[in-house]
C-alpha atoms as a PDB file:
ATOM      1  CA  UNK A   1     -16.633  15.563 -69.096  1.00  0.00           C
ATOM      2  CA  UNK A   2     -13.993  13.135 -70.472  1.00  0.00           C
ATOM      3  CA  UNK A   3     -12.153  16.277 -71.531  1.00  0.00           C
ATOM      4  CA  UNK A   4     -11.662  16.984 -67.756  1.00  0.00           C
ATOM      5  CA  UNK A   5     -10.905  13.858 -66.683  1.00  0.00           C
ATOM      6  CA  UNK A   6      -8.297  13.703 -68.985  1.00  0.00           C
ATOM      7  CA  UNK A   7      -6.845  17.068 -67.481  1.00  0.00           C
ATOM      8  CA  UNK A   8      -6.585  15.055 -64.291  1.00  0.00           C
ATOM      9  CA  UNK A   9      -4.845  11.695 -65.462  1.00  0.00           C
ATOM     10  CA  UNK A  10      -2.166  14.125 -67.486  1.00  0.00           C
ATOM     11  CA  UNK A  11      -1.851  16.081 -64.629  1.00  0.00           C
ATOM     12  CA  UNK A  12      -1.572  13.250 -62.271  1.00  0.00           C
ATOM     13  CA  UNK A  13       0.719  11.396 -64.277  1.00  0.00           C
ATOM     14  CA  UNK A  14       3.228  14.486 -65.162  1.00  0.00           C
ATOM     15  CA  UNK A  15       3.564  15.210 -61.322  1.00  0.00           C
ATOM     16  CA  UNK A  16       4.622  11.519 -60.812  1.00  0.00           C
ATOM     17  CA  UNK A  17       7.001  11.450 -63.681  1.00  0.00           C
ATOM     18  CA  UNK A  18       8.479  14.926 -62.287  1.00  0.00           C
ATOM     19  CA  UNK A  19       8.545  13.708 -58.624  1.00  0.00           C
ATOM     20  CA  UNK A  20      10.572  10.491 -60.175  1.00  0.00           C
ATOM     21  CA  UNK A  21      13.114  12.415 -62.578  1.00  0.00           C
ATOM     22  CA  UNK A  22      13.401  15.694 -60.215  1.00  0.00           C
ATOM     23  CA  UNK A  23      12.881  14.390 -56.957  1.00  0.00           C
ATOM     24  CA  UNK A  24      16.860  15.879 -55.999  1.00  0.00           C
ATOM     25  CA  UNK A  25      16.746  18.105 -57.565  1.00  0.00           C
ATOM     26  CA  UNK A  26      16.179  22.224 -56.347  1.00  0.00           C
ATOM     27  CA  UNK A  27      13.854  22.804 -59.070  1.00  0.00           C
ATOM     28  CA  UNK A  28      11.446  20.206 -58.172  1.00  0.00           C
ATOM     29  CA  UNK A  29       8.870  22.486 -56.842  1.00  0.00           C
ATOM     30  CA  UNK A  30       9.440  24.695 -59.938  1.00  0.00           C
ATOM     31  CA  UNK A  31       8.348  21.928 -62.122  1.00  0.00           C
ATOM     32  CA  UNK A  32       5.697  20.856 -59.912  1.00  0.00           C
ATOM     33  CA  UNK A  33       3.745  24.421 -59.807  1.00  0.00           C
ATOM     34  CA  UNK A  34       4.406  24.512 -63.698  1.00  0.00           C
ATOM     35  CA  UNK A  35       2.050  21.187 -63.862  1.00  0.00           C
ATOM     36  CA  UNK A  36      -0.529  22.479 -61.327  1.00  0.00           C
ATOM     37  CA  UNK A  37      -0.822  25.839 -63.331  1.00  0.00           C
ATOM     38  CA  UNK A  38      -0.963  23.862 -66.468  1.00  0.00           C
ATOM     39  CA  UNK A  39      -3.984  22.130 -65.126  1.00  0.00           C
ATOM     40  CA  UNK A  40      -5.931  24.874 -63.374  1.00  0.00           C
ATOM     41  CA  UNK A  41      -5.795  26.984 -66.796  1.00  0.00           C
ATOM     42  CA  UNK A  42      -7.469  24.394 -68.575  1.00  0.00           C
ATOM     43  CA  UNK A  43      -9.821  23.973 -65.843  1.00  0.00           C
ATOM     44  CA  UNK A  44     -10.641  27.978 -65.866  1.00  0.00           C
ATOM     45  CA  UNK A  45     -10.456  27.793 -69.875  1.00  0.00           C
ATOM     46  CA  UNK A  46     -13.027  24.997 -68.920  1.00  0.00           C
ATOM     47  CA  UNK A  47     -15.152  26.892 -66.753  1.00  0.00           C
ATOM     48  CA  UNK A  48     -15.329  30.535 -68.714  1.00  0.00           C
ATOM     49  CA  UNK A  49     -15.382  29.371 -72.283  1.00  0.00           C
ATOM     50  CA  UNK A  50     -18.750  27.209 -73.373  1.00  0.00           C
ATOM     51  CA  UNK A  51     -16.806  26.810 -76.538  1.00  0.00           C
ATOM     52  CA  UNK A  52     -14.252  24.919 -75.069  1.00  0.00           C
ATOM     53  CA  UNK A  53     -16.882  22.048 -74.473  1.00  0.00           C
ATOM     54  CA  UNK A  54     -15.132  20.910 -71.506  1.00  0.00           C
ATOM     55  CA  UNK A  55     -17.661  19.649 -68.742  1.00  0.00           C
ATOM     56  CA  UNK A  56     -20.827  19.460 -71.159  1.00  0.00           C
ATOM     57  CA  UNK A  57     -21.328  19.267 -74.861  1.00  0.00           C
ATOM     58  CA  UNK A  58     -22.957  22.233 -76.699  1.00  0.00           C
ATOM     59  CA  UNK A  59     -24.736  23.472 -79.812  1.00  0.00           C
ATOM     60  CA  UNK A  60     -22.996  26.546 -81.424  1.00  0.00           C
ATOM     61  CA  UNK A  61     -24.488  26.547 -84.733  1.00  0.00           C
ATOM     62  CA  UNK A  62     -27.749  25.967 -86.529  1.00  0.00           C
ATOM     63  CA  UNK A  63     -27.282  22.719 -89.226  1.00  0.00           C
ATOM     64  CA  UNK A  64     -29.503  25.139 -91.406  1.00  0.00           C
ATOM     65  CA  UNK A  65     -28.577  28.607 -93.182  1.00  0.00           C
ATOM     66  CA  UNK A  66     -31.106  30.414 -90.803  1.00  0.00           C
ATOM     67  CA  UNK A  67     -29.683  32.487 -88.221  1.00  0.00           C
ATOM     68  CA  UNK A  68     -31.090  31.576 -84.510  1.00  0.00           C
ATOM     69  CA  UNK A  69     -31.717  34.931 -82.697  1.00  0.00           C
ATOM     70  CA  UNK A  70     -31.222  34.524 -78.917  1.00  0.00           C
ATOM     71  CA  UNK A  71     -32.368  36.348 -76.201  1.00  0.00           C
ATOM     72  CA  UNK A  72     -31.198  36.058 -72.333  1.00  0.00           C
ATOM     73  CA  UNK A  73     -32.292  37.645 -68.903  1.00  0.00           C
ATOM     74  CA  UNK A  74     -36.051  37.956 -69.865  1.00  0.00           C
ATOM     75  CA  UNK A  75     -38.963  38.871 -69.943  1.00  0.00           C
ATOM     76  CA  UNK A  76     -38.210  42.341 -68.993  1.00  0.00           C
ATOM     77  CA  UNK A  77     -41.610  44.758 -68.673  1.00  0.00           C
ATOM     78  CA  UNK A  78     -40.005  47.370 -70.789  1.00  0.00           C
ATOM     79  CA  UNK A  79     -37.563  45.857 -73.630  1.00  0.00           C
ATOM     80  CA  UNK A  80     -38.867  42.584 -74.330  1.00  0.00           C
ATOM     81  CA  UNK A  81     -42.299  44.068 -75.472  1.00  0.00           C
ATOM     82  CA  UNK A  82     -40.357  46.127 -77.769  1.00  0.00           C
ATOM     83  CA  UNK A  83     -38.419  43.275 -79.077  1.00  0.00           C
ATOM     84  CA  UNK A  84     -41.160  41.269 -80.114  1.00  0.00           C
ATOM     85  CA  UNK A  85     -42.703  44.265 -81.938  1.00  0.00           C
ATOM     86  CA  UNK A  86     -39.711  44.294 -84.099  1.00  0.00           C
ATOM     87  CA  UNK A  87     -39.664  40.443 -84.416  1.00  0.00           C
ATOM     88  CA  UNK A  88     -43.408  40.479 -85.090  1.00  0.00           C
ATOM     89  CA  UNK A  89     -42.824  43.187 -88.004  1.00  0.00           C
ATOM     90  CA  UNK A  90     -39.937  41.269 -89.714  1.00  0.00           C
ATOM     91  CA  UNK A  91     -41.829  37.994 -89.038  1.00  0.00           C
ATOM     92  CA  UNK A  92     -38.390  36.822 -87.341  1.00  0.00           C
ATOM     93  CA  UNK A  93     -39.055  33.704 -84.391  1.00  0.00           C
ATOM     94  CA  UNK A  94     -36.219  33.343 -81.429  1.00  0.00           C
ATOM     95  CA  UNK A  95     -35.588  31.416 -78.370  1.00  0.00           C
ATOM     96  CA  UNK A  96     -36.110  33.142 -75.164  1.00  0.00           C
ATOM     97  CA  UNK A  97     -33.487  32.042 -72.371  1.00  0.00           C
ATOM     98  CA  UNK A  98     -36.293  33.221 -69.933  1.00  0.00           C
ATOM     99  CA  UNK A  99     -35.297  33.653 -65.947  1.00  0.00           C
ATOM    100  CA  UNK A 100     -37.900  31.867 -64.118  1.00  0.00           C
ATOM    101  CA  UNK A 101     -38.657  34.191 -61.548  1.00  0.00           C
ATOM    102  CA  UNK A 102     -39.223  36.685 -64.046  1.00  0.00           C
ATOM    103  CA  UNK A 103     -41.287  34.987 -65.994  1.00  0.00           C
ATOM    104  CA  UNK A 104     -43.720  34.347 -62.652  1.00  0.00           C
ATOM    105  CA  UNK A 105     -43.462  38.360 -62.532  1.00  0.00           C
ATOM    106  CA  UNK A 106     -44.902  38.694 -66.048  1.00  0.00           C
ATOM    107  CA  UNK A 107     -46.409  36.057 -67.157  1.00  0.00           C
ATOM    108  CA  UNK A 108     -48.474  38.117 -69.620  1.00  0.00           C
ATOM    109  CA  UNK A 109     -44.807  38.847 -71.389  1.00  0.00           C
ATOM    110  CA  UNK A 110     -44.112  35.306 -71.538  1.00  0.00           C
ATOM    111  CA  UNK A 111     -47.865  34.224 -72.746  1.00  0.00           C
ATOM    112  CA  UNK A 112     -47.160  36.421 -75.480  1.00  0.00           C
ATOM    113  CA  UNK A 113     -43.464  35.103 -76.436  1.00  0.00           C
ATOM    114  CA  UNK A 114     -45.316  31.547 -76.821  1.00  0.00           C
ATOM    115  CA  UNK A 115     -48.355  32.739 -78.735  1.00  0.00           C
ATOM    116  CA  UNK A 116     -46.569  34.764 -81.305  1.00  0.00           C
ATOM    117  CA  UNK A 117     -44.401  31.474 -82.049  1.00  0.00           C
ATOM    118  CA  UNK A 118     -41.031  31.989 -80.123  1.00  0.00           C
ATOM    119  CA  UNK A 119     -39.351  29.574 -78.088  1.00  0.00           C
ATOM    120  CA  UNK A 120     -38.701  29.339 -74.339  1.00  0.00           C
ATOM    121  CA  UNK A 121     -35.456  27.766 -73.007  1.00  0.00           C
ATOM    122  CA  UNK A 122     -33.922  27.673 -69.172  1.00  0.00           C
ATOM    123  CA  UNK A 123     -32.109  30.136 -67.515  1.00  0.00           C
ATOM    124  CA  UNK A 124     -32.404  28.998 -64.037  1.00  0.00           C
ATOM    125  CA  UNK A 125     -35.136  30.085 -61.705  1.00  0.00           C
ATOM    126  CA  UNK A 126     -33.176  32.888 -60.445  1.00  0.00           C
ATOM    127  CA  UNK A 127     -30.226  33.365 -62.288  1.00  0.00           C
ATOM    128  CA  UNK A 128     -27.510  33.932 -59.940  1.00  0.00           C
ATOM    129  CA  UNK A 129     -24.326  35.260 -60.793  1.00  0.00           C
ATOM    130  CA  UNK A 130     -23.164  32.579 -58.340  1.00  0.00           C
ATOM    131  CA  UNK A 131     -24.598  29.654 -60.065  1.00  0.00           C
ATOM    132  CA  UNK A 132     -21.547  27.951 -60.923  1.00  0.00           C
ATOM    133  CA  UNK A 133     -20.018  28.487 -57.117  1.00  0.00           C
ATOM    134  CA  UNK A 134     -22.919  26.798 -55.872  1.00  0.00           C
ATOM    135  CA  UNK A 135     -23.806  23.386 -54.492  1.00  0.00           C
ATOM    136  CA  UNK A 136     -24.556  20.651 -56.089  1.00  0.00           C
ATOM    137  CA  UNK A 137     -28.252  20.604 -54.309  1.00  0.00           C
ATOM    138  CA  UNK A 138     -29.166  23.954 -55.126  1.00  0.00           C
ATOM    139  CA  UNK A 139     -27.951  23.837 -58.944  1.00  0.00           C
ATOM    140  CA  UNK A 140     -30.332  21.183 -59.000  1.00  0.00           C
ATOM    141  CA  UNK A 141     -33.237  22.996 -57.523  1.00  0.00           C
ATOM    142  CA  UNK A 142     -32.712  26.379 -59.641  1.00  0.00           C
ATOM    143  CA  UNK A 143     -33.133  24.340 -63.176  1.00  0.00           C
ATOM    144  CA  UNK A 144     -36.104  22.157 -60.844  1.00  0.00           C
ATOM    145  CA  UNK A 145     -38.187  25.201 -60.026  1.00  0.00           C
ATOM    146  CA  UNK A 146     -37.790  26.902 -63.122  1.00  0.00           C
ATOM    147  CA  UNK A 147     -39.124  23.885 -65.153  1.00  0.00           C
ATOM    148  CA  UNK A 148     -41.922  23.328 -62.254  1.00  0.00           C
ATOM    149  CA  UNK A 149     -42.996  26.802 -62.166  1.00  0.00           C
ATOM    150  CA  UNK A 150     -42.285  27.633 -65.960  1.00  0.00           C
ATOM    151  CA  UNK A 151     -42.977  24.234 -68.353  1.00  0.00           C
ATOM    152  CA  UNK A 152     -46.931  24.002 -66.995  1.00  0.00           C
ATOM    153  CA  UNK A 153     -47.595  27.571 -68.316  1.00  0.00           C
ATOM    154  CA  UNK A 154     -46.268  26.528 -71.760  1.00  0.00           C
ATOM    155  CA  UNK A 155     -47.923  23.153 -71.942  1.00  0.00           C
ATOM    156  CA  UNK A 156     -44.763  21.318 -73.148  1.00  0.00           C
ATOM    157  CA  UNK A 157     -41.255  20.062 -72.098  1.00  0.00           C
ATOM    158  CA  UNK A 158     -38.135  22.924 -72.188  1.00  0.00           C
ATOM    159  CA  UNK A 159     -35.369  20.656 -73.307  1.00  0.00           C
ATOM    160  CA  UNK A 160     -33.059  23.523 -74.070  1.00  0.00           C
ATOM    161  CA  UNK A 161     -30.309  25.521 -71.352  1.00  0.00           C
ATOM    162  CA  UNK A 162     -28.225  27.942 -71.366  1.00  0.00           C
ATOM    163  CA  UNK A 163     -26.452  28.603 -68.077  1.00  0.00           C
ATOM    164  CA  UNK A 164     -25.918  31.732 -66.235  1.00  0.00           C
ATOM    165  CA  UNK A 165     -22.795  34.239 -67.207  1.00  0.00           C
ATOM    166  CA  UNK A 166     -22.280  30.866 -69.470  1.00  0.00           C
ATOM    167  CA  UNK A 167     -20.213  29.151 -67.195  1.00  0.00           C
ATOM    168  CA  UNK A 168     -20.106  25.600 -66.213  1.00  0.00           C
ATOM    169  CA  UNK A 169     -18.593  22.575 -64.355  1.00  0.00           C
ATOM    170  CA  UNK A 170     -19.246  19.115 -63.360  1.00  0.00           C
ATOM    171  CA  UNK A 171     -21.461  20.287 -61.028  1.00  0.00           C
ATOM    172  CA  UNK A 172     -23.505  21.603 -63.728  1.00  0.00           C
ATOM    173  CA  UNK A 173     -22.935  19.247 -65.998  1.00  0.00           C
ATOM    174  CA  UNK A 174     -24.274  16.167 -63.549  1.00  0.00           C
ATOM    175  CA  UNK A 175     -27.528  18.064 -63.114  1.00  0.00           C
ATOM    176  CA  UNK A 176     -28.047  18.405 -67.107  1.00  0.00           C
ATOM    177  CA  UNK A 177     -27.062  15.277 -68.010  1.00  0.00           C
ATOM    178  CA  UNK A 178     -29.637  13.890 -65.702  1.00  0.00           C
ATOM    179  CA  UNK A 179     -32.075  15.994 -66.731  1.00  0.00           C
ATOM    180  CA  UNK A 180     -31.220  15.443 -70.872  1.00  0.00           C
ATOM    181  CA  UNK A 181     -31.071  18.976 -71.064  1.00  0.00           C
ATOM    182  CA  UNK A 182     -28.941  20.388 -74.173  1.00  0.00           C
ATOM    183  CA  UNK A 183     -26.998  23.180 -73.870  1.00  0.00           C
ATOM    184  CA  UNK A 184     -27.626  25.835 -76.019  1.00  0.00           C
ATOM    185  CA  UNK A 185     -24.770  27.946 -76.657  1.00  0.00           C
ATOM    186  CA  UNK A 186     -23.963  30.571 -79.112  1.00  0.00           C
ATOM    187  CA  UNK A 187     -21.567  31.533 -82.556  1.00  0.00           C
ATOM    188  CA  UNK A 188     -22.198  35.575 -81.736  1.00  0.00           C
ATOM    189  CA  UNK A 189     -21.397  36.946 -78.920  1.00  0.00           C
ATOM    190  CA  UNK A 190     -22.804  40.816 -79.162  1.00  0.00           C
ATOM    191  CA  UNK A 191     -21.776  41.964 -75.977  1.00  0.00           C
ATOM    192  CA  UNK A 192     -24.641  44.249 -75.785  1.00  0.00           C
ATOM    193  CA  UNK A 193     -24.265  44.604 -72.215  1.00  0.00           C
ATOM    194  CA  UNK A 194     -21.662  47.527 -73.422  1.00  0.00           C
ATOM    195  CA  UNK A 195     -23.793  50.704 -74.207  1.00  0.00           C
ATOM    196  CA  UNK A 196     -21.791  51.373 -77.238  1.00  0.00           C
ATOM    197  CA  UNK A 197     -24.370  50.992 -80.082  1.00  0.00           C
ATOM    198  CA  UNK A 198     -21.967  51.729 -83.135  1.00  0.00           C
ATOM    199  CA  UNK A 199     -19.778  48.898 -81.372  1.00  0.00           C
ATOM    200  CA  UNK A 200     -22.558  46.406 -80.688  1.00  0.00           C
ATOM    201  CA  UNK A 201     -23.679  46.767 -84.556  1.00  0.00           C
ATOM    202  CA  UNK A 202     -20.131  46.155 -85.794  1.00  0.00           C
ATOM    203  CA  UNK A 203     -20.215  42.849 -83.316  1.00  0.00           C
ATOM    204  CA  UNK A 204     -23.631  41.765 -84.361  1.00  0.00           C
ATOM    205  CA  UNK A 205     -22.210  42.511 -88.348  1.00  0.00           C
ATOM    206  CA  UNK A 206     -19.959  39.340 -88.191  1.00  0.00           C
ATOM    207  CA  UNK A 207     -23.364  37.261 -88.367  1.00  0.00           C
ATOM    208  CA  UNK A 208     -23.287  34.629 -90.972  1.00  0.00           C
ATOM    209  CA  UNK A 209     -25.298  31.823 -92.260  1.00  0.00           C
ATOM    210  CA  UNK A 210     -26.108  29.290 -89.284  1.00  0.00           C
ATOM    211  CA  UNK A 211     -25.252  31.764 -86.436  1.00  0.00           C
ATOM    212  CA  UNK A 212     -26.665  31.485 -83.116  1.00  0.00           C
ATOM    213  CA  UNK A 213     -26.597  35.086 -82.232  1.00  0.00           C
ATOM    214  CA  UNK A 214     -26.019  35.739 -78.099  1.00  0.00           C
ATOM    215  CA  UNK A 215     -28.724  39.369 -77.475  1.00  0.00           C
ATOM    216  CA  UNK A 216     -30.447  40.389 -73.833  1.00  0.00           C
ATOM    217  CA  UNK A 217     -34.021  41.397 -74.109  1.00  0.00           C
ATOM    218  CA  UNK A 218     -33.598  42.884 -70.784  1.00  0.00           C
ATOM    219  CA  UNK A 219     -31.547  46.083 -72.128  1.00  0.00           C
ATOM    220  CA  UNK A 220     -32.723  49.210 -73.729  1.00  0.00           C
ATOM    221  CA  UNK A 221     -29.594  49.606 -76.240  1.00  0.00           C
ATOM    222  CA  UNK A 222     -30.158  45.676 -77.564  1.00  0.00           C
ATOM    223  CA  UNK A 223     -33.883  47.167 -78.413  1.00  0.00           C
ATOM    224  CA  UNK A 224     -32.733  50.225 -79.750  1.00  0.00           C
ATOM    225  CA  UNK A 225     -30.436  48.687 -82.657  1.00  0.00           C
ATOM    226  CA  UNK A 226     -32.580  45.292 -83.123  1.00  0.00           C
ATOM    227  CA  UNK A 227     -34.384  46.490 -86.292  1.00  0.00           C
ATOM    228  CA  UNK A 228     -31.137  48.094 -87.982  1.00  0.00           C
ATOM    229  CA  UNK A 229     -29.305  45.051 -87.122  1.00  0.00           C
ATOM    230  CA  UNK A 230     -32.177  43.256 -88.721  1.00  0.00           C
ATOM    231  CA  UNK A 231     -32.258  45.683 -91.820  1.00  0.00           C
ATOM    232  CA  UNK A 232     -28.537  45.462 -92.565  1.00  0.00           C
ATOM    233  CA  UNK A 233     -28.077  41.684 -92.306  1.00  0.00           C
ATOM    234  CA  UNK A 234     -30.556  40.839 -94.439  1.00  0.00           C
ATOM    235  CA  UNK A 235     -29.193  43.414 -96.674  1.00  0.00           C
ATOM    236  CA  UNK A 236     -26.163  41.302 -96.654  1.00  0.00           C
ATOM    237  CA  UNK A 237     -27.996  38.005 -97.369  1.00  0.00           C
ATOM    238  CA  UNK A 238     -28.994  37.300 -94.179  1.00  0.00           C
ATOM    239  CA  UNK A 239     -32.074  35.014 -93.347  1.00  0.00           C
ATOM    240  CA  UNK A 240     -33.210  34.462 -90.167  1.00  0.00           C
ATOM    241  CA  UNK A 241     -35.308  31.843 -88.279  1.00  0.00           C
ATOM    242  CA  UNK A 242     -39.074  31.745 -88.620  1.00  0.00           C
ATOM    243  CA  UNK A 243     -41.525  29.162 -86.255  1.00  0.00           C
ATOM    244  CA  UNK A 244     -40.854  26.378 -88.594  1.00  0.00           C
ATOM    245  CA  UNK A 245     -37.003  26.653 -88.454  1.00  0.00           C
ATOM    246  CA  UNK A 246     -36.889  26.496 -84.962  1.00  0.00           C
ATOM    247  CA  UNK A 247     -39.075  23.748 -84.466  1.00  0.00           C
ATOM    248  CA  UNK A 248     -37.123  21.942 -86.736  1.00  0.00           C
ATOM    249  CA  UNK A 249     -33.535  22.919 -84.979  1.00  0.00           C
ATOM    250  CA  UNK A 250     -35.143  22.010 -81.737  1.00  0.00           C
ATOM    251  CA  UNK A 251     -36.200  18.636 -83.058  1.00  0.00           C
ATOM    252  CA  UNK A 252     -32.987  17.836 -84.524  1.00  0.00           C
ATOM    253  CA  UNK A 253     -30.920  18.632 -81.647  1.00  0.00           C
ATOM    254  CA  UNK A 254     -33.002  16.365 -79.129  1.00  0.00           C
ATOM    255  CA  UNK A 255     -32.792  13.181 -81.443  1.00  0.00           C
END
């Protein structure tokens, strides 16, 4: 958050020095919508880009060589099933970024995701696409009900977020820090929402050691390439996460 308050003081402070030196002069407006776009791209850069760490701190990278697999938009009747077959086989653990109303749909999908030794992390109850535009109130209540509805199915405390579309401001960021929930960001972005599989592979290809690799269990080409992806990074030295490794990441990152 300091990072945006500090937007706000140099953006305060550069309008009053250009009201002072330009306030004759024609161009004054000029330099005055030159400051206010200045600060409203770093608020969007803010906004868009988790990287950018602007409103809330986040974790892009495991401290270990393991590679976190991550999977968003779950548990989806069809995919995510296949998914864990694949994981199961390779004896490769991920976190879930479950949505909680899905989860309520099938919780047989999610029973499974605990018992085979993945993690669960919070996606909002409902996952709007609007979750960032909304109030303050009802940011609060869609990580509430999720951890209500979700946390007494799993017998433990979800400690780890990831927001929805990835986007987030100090209205998020309030509600978070509150709740001492971490955000859980990502080093790979796959994209896999584009159909293309020979483009998703060359994407999920720029994996290396300590990755936190962005997937969607909820889509049929992200299950389709999973095990080749799987195949071919390990082929390249790849290792990837097991139970243990994640329960250590998720300790370390809640010290």
């Amino acid at each position: 958050m300091w990072k945006h308050k500090l937007n706000i003081a140099v953006a305060l402070s550069t309008l009053l020095i250009v009201i002072l030196i330009f306030r004759n002069s024609p161009y004054l407006w000029l330099w005055i919508s030159f400051v206010i776009s200045n600060f409203i791209v770093f608020l969007v850069f803010g906004i868009v880009f988790l990287r950018f760490q602007y409103f809330y701190p986040g974790i892009f990278r495991n401290s270990d060589p393991e590679v976190i697999l991550t999977f968003d938009d779950g548990p989806d009747p069809v995919q995510t099933p296949r998914i864990l077959d694949i994981l199961h086989k390779h004896g490769i653990r991920a976190i879930f970024f479950v949505i909680g109303r899905k989860a309520l749909e099938h919780p047989e999908i999610l029973q499974r995701i605990i018992s085979e030794g993945h993690m669960v992390g919070n996606h909002t109850q409902n996952h709007s696409l609007f979750f960032a535009m909304l109030h303050s109130k009802k940011v609060a209540e869609e990580i509430d009900q999720f951890s209500q509805n979700i946390e007494p199915l799993l017998s433990e405390k979800i400690t780890i977020f990831r927001p929805p579309i990835g986007y987030t401001n100090p209205k998020i960021a309030r509600a978070l820090k509150k709740r001492k929930l971490k955000i859980l960001a990502w080093s790979v972005r796959s994209y896999d929402s584009f159909k293309n599989k020979e483009a998703l592979m060359k994407r999920l290809m720029r994996t290396r050691p300590r990755s936190i690799v962005l997937l969607h269990d909820n889509l049929e080409q992200t299950a389709d390439i999973l095990e080749d992806y799987i195949i071919q990074a390990r082929a390249n030295g790849i290792i990837f996460a097991n139970q243990e490794n994640l329960k250590k990441f998720i300790h370390e990152i809640n010290k």
